[in-house]
Protein backbone atom coordinates (compact mmCIF):
# COMPACT_ATOMS: atom_id res chain seq x y z
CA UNK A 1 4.43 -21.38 -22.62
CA UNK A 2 2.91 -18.80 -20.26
CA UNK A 3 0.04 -19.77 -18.01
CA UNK A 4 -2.51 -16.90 -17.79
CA UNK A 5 -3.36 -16.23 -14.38
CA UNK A 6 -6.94 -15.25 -13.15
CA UNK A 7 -6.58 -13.89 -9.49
CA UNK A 8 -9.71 -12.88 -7.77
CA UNK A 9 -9.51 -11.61 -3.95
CA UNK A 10 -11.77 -10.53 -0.90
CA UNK A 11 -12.59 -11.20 2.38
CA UNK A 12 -15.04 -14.73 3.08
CA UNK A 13 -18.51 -13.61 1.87
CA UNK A 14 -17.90 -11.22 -0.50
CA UNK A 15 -18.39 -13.15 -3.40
CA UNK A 16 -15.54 -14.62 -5.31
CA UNK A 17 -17.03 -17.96 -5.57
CA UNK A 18 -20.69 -16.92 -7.00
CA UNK A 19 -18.70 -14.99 -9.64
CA UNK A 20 -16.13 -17.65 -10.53
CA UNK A 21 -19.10 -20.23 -10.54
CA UNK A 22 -21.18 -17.94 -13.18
CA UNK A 23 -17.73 -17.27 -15.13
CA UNK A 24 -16.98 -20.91 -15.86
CA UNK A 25 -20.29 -21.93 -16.75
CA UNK A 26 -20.08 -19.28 -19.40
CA UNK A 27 -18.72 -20.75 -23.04
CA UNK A 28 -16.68 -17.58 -23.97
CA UNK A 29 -14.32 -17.84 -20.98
CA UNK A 30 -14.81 -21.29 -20.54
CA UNK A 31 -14.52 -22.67 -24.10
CA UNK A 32 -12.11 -26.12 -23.41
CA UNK A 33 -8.76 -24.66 -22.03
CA UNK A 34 -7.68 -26.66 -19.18
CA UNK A 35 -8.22 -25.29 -16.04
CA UNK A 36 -6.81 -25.45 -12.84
CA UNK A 37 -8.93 -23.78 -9.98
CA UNK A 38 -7.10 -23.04 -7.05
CA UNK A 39 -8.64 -22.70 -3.88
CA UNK A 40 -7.42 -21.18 -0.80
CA UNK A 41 -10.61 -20.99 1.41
CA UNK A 42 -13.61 -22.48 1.78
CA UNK A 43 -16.76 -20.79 2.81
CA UNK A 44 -20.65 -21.34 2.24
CA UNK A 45 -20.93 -21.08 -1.05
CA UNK A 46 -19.71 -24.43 -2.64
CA UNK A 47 -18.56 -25.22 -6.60
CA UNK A 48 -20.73 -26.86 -8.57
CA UNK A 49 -18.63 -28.59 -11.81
CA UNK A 50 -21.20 -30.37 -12.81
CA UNK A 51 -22.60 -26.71 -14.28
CA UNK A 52 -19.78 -25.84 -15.69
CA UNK A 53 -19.49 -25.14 -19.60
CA UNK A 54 -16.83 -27.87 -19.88
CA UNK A 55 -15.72 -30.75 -17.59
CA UNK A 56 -12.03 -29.19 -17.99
CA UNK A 57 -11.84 -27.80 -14.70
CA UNK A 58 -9.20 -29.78 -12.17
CA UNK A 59 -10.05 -28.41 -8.54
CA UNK A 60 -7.28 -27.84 -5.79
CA UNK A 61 -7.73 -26.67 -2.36
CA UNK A 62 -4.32 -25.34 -0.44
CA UNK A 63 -5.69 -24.71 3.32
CA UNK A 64 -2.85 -23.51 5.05
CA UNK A 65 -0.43 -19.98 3.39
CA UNK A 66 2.21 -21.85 4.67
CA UNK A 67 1.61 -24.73 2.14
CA UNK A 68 1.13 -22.40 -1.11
CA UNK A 69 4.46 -23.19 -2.63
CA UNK A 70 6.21 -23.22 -6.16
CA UNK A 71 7.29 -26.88 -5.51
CA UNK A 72 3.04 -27.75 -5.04
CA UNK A 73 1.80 -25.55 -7.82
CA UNK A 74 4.28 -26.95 -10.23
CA UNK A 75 3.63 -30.11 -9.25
CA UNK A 76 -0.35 -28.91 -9.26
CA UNK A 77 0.45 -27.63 -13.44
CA UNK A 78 1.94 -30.95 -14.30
CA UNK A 79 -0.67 -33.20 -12.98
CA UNK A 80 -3.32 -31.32 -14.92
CA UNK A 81 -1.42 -30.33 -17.90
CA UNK A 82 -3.04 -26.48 -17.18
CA UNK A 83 -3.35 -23.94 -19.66
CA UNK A 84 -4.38 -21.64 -17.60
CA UNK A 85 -5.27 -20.83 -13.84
CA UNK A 86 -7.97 -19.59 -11.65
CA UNK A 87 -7.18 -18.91 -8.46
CA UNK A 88 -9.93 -18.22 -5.32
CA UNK A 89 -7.37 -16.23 -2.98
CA UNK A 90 -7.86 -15.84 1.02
CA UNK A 91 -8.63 -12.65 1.89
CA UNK A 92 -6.28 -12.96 5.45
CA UNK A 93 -3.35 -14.02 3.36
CA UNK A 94 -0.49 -11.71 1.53
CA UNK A 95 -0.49 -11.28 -1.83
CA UNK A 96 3.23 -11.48 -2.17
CA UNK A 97 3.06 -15.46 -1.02
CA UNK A 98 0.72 -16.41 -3.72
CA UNK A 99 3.27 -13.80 -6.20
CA UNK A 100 6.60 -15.79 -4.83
CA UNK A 101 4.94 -19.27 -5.35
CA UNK A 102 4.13 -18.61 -8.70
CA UNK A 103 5.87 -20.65 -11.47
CA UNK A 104 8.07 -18.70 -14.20
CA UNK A 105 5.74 -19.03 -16.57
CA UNK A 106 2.43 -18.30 -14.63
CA UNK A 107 1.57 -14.35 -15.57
CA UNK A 108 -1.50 -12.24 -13.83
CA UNK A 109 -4.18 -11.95 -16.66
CA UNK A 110 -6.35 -9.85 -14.78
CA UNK A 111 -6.91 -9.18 -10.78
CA UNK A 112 -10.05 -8.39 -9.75
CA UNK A 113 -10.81 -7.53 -5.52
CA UNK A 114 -14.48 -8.44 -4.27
CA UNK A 115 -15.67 -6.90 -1.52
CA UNK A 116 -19.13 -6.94 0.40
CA UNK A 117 -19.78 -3.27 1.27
CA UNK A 118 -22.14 -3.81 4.18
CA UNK A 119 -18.60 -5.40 6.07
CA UNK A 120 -15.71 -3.29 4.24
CA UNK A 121 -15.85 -0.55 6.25
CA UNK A 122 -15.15 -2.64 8.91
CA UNK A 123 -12.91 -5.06 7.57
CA UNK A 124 -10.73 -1.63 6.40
CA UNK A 125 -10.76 -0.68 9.61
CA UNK A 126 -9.40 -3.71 11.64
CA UNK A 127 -7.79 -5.48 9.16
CA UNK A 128 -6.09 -2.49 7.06
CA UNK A 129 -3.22 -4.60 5.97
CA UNK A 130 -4.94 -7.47 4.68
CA UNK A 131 -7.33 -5.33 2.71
CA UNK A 132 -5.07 -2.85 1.33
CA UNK A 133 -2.86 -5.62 -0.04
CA UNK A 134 -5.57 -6.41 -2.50
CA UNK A 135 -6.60 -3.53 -3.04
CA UNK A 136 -3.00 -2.20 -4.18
CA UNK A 137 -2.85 -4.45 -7.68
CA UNK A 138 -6.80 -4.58 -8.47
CA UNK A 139 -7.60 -3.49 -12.04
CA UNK A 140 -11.18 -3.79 -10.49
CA UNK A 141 -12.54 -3.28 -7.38
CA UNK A 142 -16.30 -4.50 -7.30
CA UNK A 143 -18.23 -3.81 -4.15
CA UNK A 144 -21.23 -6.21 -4.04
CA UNK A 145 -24.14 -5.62 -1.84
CA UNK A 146 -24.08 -1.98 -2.54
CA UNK A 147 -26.81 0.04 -0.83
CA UNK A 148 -27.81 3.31 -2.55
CA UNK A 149 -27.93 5.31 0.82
CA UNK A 150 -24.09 4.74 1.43
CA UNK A 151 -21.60 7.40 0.62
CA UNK A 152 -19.18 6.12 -2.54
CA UNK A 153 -17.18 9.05 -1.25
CA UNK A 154 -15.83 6.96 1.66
CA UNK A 155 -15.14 3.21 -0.99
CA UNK A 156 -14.05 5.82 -3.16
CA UNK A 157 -11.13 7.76 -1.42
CA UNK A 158 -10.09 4.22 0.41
CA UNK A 159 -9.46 2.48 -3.13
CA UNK A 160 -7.63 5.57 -4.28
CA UNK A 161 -5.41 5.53 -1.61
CA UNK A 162 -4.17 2.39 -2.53
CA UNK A 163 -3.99 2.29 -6.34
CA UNK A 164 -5.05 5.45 -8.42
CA UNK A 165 -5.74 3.17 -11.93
CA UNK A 166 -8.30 0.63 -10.79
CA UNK A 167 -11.77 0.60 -12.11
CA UNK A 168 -14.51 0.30 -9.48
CA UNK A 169 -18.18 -0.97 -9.51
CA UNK A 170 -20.53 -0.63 -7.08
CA UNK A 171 -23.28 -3.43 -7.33
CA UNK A 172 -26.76 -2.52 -6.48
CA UNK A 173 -27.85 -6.45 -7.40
CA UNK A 174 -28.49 -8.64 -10.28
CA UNK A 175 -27.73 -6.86 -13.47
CA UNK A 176 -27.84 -3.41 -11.28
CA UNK A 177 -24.52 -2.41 -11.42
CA UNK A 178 -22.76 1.39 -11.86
CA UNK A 179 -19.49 2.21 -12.77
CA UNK A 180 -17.50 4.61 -10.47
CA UNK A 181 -17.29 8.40 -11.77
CA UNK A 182 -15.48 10.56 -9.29
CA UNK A 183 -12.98 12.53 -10.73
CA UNK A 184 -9.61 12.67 -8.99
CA UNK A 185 -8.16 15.89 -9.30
CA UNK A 186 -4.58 16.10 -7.72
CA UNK A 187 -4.70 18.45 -5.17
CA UNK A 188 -1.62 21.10 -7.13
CA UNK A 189 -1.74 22.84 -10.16
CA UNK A 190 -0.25 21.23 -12.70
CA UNK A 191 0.00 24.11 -15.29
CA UNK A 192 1.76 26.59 -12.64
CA UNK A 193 4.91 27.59 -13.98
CA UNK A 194 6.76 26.36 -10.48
CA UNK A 195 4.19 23.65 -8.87
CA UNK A 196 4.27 23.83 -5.82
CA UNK A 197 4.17 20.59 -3.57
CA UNK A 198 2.41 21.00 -0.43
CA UNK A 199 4.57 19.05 2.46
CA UNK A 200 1.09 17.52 3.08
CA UNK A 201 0.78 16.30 -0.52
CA UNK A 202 4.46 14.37 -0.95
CA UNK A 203 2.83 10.66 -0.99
CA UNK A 204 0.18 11.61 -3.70
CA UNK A 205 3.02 13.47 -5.78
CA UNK A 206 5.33 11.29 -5.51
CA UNK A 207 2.87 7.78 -6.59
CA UNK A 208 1.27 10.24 -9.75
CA UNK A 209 5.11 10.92 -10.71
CA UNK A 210 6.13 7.49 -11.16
CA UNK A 211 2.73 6.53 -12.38
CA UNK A 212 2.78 9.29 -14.87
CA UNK A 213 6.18 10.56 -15.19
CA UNK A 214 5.34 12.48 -19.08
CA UNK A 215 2.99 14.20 -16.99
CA UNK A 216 6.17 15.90 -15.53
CA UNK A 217 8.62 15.95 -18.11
CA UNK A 218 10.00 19.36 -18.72
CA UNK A 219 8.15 20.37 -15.68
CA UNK A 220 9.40 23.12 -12.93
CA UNK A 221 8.67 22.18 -9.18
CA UNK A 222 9.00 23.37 -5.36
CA UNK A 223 8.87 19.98 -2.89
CA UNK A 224 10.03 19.36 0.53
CA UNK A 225 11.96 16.33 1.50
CA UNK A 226 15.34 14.95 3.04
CA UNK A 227 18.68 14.30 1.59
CA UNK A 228 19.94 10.44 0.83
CA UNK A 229 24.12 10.25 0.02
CA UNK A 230 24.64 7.02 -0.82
CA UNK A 231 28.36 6.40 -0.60
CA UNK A 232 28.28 5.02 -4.64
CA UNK A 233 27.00 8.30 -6.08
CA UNK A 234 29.18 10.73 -7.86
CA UNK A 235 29.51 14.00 -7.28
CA UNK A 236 26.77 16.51 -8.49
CA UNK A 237 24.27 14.01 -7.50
CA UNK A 238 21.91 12.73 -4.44
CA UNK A 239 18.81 10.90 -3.91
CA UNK A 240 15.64 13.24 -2.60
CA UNK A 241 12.85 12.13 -0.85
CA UNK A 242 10.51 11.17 1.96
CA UNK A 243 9.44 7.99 4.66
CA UNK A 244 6.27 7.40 3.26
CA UNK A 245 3.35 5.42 5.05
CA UNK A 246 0.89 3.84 2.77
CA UNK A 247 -0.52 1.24 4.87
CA UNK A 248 0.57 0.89 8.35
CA UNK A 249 3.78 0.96 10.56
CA UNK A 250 4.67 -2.16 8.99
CA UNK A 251 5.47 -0.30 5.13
CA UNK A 252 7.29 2.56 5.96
CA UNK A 253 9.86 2.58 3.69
CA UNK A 254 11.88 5.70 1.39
CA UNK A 255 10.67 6.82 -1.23
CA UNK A 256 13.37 8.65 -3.35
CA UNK A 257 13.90 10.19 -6.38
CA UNK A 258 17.52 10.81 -8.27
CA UNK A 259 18.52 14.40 -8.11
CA UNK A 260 21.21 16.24 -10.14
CA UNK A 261 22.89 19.46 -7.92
CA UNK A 262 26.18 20.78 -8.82
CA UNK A 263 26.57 22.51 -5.42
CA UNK A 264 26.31 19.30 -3.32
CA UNK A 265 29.12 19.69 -1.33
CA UNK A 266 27.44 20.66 1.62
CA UNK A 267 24.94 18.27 1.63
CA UNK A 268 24.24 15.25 4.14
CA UNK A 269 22.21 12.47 4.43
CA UNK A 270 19.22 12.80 6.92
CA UNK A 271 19.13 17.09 6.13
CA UNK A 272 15.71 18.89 5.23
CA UNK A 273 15.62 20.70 2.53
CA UNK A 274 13.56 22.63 -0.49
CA UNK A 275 14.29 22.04 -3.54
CA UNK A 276 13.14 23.47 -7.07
CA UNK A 277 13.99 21.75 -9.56
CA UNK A 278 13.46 20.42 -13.43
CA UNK A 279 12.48 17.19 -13.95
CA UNK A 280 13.59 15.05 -16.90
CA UNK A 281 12.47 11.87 -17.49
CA UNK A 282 15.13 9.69 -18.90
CA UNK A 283 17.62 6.65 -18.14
CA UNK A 284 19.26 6.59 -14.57
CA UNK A 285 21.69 4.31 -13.04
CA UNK A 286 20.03 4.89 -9.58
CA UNK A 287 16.80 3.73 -11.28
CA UNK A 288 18.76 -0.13 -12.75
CA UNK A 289 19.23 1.60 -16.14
CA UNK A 290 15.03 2.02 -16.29
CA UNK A 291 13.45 5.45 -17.23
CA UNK A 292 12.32 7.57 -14.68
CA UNK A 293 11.93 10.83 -13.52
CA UNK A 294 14.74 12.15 -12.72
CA UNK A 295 15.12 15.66 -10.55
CA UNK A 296 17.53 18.89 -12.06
CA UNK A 297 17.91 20.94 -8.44
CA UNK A 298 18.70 25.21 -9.43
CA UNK A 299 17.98 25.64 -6.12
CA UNK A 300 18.58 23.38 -2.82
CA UNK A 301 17.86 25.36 0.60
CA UNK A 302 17.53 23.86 4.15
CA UNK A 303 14.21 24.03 5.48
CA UNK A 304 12.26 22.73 8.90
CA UNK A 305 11.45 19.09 9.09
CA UNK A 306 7.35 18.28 7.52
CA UNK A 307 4.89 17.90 10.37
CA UNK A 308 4.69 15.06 10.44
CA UNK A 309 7.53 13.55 9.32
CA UNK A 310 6.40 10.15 7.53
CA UNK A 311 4.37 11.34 4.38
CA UNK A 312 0.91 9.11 4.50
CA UNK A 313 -2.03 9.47 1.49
């Protein structure tokens, strides 16, 4: 039986537990499922269950990252019987702890990233990291404390940076809330006949071709990246791509794309090059089997290195 997972992160203060407090003293979330409420910091706000809708709601506190483990949360689902969970996350802790720990059967229902915008700025600032981790998953973003004289601009571009499909909401206060409206235009044209992908623009491409690899099919491009032969591909075939920095020094990592050239003889791993090609989305053994897009090079020359090297957003 899956256990639906309700994951709500932030920084301490920025209102995860007013929200989870209002959401289980509501009857249509809260209508007799048993709950287990997981809590992974404590701050000023406190839980009161005796105002919740139903007295279904078993309470467990983990205090140290170290101690969030499958072995305790399965233990933690067995005690309580849960058919569900909600789970209070610490802002200073990884996302991919809580994601390991998880049981088999425990699925993300919904994520949803608080913030306090009077401190975010700040908190994006020093603590990048920590805040782009939950910022990366978030189907929502909701910045509370929202002041009407700050520039949504600025949340705006940060959220997109990290994940280009969440929703956001800026909250004004009680029952004064606005849904965010900025468009997000990619920054090449799409209906050229060759689109041309500005060296400065490979970590946007590259996330909106993944994300939205129809958008491509069939599709005729110019891009600028460096050569990958991995010793198991066959000939007339290579990987493509750039080191791309979404977060810090820490993340750098390859990201690739599977590319079909006839003429790859010459060819070696670590070599810049231009390459126009058509991309087809379909199966590829590079890719596990999955779909994906998949690169069709008439034309592979060798260029300068980008400036800089490591694509960022």
């Amino acid at each position: 039986m899956e256990i639906p997972v309700y994951l709500f992160t932030g920084f301490l203060g920025a209102g995860k537990t007013s929200f989870i407090q209002e959401v289980l003293e509501g009857e249509d979330f809260n209508a007799g499922e048993r709950t287990l409420l997981l809590l992974c910091e404590t701050g000023k706000e406190k839980y009161d269950p005796a105002q919740f809708a139903r007295p279904n709601v078993y309470i467990e506190t983990v205090k140290k990252e170290s101690d969030l483990t499958r072995e305790r949360l399965e233990e933690m689902q067995a005690e309580h019987m849960i058919e569900r969970a909600v789970v209070e996350y610490n802002g200073m802790w990884m996302l991919e702890t809580l994601f390991r720990a998880m049981p088999q059967e425990w699925i993300i229902y919904q994520e949803v990233m608080f913030a306090d915008a009077k401190t975010f700025l700040m908190y994006n600032q020093n603590m990048r990291q920590q805040a782009f981790d939950k910022m990366k998953t978030a189907e929502l973003v909701v910045f509370n404390r929202f002041d009407r004289s700050y520039d949504k601009n600025e949340f705006h571009k940060i959220v997109r940076v990290a994940n280009r499909k969440s929703q956001i909401l800026y909250e004004y206060g009680p029952d004064d809330v606005e849904a965010d409206n900025i468009p997000d235009p990619l920054p090449y044209d799409m209906s050229a006949p060759e689109i041309d992908i500005k060296e400065e623009y490979y970590a946007e491409w590259y996330r909106d071709i993944n994300e939205n690899p129809q958008n491509y099919d069939g599709k005729r491009l110019k891009v600028k990246g460096r050569v990958a032969m991995a010793g198991d591909l066959p000939k007339g075939k290579f990987a493509f791509g750039r080191h791309v920095m979404t977060c810090c020094v820490q993340d750098i990592q390859f990201a690739g794309l599977a590319c079909h050239y006839e003429e790859d003889e010459d060819l070696k791993t670590g070599d810049w090059v231009e390459i126009k090609a058509k991309v087809k989305v379909e199966p590829e053994e590079v890719y596990e089997g999955d779909t994906g897009p998949v690169l069709y090079c008439y034309s592979v020359a060798p260029c300068a290195p980008a400036e800089p090297e490591v694509a960022t957003f």
